[in-house]
C-alpha atoms as a PDB file:
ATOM      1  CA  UNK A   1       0.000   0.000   0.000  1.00  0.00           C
ATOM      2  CA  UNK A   2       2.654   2.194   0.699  1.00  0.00           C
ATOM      3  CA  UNK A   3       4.405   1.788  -2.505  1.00  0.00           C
ATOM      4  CA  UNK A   4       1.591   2.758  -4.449  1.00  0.00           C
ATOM      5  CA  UNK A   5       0.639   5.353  -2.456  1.00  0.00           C
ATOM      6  CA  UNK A   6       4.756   6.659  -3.055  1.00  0.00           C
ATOM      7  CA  UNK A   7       4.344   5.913  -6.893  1.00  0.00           C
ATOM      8  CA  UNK A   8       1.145   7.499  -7.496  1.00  0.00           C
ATOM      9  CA  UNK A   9       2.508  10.697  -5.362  1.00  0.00           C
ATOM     10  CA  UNK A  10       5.710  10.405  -7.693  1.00  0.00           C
ATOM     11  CA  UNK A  11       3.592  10.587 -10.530  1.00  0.00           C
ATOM     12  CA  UNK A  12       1.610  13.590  -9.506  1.00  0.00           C
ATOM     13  CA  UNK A  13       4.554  15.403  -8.649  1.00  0.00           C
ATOM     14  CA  UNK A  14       5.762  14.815 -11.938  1.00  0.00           C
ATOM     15  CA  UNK A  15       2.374  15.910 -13.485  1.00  0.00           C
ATOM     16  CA  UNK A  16       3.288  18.918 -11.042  1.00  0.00           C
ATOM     17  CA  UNK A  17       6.481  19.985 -12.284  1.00  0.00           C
ATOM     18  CA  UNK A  18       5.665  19.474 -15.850  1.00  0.00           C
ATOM     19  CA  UNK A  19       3.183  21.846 -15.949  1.00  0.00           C
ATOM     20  CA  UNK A  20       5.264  24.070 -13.482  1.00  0.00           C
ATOM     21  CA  UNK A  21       7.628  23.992 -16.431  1.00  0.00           C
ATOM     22  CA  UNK A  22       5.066  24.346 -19.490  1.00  0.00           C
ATOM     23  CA  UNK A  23       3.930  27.766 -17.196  1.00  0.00           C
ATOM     24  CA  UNK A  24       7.139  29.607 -16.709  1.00  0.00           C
ATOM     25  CA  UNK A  25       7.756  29.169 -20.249  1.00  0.00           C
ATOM     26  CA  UNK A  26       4.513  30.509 -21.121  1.00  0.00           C
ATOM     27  CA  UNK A  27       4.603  33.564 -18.847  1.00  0.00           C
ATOM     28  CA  UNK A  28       8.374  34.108 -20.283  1.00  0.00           C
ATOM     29  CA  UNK A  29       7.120  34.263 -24.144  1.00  0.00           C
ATOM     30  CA  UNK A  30       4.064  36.815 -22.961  1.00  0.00           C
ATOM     31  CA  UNK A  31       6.537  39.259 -21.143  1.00  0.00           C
ATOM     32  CA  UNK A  32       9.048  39.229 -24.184  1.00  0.00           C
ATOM     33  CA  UNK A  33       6.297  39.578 -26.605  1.00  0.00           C
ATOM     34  CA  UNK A  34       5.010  42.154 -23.929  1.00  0.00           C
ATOM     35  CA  UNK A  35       8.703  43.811 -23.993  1.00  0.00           C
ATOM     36  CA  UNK A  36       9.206  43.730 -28.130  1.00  0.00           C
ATOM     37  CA  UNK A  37       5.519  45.716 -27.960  1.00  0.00           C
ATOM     38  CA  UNK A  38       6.629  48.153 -25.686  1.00  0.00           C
ATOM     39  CA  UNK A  39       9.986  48.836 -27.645  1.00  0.00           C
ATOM     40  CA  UNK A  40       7.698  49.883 -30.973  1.00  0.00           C
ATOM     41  CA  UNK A  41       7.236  53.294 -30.785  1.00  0.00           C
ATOM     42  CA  UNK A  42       3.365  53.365 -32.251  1.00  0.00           C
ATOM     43  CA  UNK A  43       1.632  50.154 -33.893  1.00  0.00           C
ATOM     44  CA  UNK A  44      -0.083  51.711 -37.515  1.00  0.00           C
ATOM     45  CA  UNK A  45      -2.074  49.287 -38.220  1.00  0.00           C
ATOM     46  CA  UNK A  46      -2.788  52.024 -41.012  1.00  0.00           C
ATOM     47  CA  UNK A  47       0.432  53.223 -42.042  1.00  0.00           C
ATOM     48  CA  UNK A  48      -0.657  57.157 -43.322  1.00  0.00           C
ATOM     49  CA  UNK A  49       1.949  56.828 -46.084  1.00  0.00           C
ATOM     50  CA  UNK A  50      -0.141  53.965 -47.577  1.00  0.00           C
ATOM     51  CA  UNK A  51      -2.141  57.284 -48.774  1.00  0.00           C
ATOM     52  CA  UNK A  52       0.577  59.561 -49.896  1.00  0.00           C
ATOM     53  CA  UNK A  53      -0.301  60.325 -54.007  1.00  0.00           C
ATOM     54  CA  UNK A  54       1.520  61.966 -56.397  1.00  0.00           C
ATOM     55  CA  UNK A  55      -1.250  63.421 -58.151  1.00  0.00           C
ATOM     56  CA  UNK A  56       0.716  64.283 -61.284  1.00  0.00           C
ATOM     57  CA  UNK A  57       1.565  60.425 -61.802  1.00  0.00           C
ATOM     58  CA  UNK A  58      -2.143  59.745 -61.108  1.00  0.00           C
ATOM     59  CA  UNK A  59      -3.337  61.838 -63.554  1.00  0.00           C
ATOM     60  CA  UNK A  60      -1.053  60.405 -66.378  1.00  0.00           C
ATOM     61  CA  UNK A  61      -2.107  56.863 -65.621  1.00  0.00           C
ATOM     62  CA  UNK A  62      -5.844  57.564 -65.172  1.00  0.00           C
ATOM     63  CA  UNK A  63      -6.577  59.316 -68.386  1.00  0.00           C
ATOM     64  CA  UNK A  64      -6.279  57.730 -71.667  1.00  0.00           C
ATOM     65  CA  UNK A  65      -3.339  57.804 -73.937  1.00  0.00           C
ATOM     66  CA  UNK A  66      -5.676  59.866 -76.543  1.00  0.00           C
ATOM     67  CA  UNK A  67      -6.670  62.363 -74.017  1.00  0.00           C
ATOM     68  CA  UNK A  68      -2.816  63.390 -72.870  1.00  0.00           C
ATOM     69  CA  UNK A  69      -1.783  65.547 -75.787  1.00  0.00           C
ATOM     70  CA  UNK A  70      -4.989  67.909 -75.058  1.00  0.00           C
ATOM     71  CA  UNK A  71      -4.507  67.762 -71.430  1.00  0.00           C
ATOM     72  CA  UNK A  72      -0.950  68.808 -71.662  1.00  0.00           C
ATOM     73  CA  UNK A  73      -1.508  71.659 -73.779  1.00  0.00           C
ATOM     74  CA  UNK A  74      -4.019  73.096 -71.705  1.00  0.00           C
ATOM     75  CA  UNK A  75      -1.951  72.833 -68.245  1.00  0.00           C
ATOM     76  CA  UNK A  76       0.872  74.192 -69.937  1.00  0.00           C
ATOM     77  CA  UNK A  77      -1.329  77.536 -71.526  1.00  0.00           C
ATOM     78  CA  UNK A  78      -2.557  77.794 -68.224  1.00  0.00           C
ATOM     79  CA  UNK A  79       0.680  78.125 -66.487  1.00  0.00           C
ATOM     80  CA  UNK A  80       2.350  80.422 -68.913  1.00  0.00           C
ATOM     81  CA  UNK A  81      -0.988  82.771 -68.966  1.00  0.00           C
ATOM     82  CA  UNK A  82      -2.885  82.126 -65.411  1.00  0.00           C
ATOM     83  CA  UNK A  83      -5.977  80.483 -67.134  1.00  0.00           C
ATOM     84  CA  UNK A  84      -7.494  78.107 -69.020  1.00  0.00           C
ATOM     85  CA  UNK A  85      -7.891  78.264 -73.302  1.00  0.00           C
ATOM     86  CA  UNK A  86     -11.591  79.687 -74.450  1.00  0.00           C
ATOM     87  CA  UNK A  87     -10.721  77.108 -77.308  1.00  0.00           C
ATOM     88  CA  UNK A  88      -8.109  75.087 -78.632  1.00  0.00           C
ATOM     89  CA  UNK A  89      -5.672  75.493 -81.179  1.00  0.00           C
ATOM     90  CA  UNK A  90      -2.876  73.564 -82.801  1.00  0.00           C
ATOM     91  CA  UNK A  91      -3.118  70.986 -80.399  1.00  0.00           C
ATOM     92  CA  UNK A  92      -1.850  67.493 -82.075  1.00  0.00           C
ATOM     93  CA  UNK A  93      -4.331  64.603 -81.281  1.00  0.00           C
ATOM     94  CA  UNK A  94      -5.039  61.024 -83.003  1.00  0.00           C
ATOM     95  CA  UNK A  95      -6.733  61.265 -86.579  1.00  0.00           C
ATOM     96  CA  UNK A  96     -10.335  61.292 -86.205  1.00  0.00           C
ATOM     97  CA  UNK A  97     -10.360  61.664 -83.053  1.00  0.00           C
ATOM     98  CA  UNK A  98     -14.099  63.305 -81.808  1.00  0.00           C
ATOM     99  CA  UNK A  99     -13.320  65.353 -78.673  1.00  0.00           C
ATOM    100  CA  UNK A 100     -14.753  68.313 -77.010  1.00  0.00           C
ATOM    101  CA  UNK A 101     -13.144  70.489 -74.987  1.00  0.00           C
ATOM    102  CA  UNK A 102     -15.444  72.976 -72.255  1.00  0.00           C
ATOM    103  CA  UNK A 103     -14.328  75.492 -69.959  1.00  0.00           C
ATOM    104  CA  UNK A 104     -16.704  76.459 -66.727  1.00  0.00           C
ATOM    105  CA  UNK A 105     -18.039  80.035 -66.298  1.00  0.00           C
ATOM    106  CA  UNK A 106     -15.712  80.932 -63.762  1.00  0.00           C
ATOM    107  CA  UNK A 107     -12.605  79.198 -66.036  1.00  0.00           C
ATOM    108  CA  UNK A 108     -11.453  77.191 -62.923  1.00  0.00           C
ATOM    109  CA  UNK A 109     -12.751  74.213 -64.345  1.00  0.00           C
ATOM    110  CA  UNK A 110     -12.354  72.232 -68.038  1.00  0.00           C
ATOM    111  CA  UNK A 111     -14.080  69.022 -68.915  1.00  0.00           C
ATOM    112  CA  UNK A 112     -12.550  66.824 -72.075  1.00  0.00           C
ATOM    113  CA  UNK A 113     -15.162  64.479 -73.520  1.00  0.00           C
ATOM    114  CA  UNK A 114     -13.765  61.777 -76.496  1.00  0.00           C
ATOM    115  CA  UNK A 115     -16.568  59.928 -78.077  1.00  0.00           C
ATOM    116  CA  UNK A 116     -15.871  56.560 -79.024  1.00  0.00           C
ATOM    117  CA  UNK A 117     -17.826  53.483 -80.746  1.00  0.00           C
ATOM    118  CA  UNK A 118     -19.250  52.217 -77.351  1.00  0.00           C
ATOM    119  CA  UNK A 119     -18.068  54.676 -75.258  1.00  0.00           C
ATOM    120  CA  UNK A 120     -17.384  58.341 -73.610  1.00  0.00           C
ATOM    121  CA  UNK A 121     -14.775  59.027 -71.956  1.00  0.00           C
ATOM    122  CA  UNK A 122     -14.473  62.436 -69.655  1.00  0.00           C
ATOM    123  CA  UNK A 123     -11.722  64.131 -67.764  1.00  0.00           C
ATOM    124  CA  UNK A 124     -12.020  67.177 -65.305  1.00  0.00           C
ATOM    125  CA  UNK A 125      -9.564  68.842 -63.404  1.00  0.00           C
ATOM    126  CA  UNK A 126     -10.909  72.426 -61.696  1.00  0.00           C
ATOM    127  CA  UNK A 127      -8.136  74.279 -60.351  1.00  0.00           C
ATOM    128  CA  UNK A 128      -8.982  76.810 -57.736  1.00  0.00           C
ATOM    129  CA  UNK A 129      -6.355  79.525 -55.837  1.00  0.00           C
ATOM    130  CA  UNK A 130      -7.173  82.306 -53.203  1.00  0.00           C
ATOM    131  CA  UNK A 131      -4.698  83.969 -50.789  1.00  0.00           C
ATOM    132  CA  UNK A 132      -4.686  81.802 -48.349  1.00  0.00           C
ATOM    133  CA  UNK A 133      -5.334  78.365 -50.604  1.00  0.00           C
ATOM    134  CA  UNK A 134      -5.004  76.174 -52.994  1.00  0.00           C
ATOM    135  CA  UNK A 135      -7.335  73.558 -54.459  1.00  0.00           C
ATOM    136  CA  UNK A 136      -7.100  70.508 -57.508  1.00  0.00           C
ATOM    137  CA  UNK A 137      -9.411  67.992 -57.964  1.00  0.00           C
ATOM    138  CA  UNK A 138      -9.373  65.813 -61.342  1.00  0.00           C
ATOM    139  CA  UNK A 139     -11.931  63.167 -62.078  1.00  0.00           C
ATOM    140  CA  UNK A 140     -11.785  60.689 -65.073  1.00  0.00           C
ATOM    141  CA  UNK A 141     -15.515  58.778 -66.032  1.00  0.00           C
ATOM    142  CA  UNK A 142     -15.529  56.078 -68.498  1.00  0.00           C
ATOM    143  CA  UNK A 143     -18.735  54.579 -69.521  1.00  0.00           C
ATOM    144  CA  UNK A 144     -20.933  52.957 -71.950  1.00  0.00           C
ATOM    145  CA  UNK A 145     -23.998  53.710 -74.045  1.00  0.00           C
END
């Protein structure tokens, strides 16, 4: 009786210290992982830079290759003379190409519309500047009849 009683307390003491064991190494893994936390300065889970554009790479990219010549010639009038073009003139786009090219009222704003088989295709880009701001916006629509 005694021996059992002896090898069954072995045996619980061994269940014991096993799980003594499996413990410590558990609470050491928490406080490292705990410590390597700590040592981050923030956690971004959304990094901001994920939404740093450059908008003049965007805007080459998101219009179509027809559309670029006219969109270049008007940025460029409107940096050498502070507006946008009432019309256009001796600007070099595909052959039989069907465009149209509006200005807004207050000429902060142009809108470029091609005309295709299936579909239209339109670019904005409304450029607005007071003394204490500036504002760009640019929208490209592509869509079907």
């Amino acid at each position: 009786m005694k021996e059992k009683l002896i090898k069954t307390l072995k045996i619980v003491l061994i269940i014991f210290g096993v799980l003594f064991l499996i413990q410590i190494l558990l609470f050491i893994l928490i406080m490292l992982g705990l410590f390597s936390l700590s040592s981050a300065k923030t956690i971004d889970l959304i990094s901001p830079k994920m939404f740093d554009f450059d908008f003049d790479k965007v805007q080459v990219q998101a219009t179509p290759k027809e559309m670029q010549p006219i969109i270049n010639y008007v940025e460029d009038y409107q940096i050498k003379n502070n507006k946008y073009p009432e019309k256009l003139e001796n600007v070099k786009v595909k052959d039989n190409l069907d465009y149209k090219y509006e200005i807004s009222k207050d000429a902060n704003c142009y809108t470029i519309t091609v005309k295709e088989k299936n579909k239209t295709k339109q670019y904005q880009h409304c450029k607005t500047s007071s003394d204490n701001s500036n504002s760009t916006s640019q929208s490209y629509v592509e869509y079907s009849k």
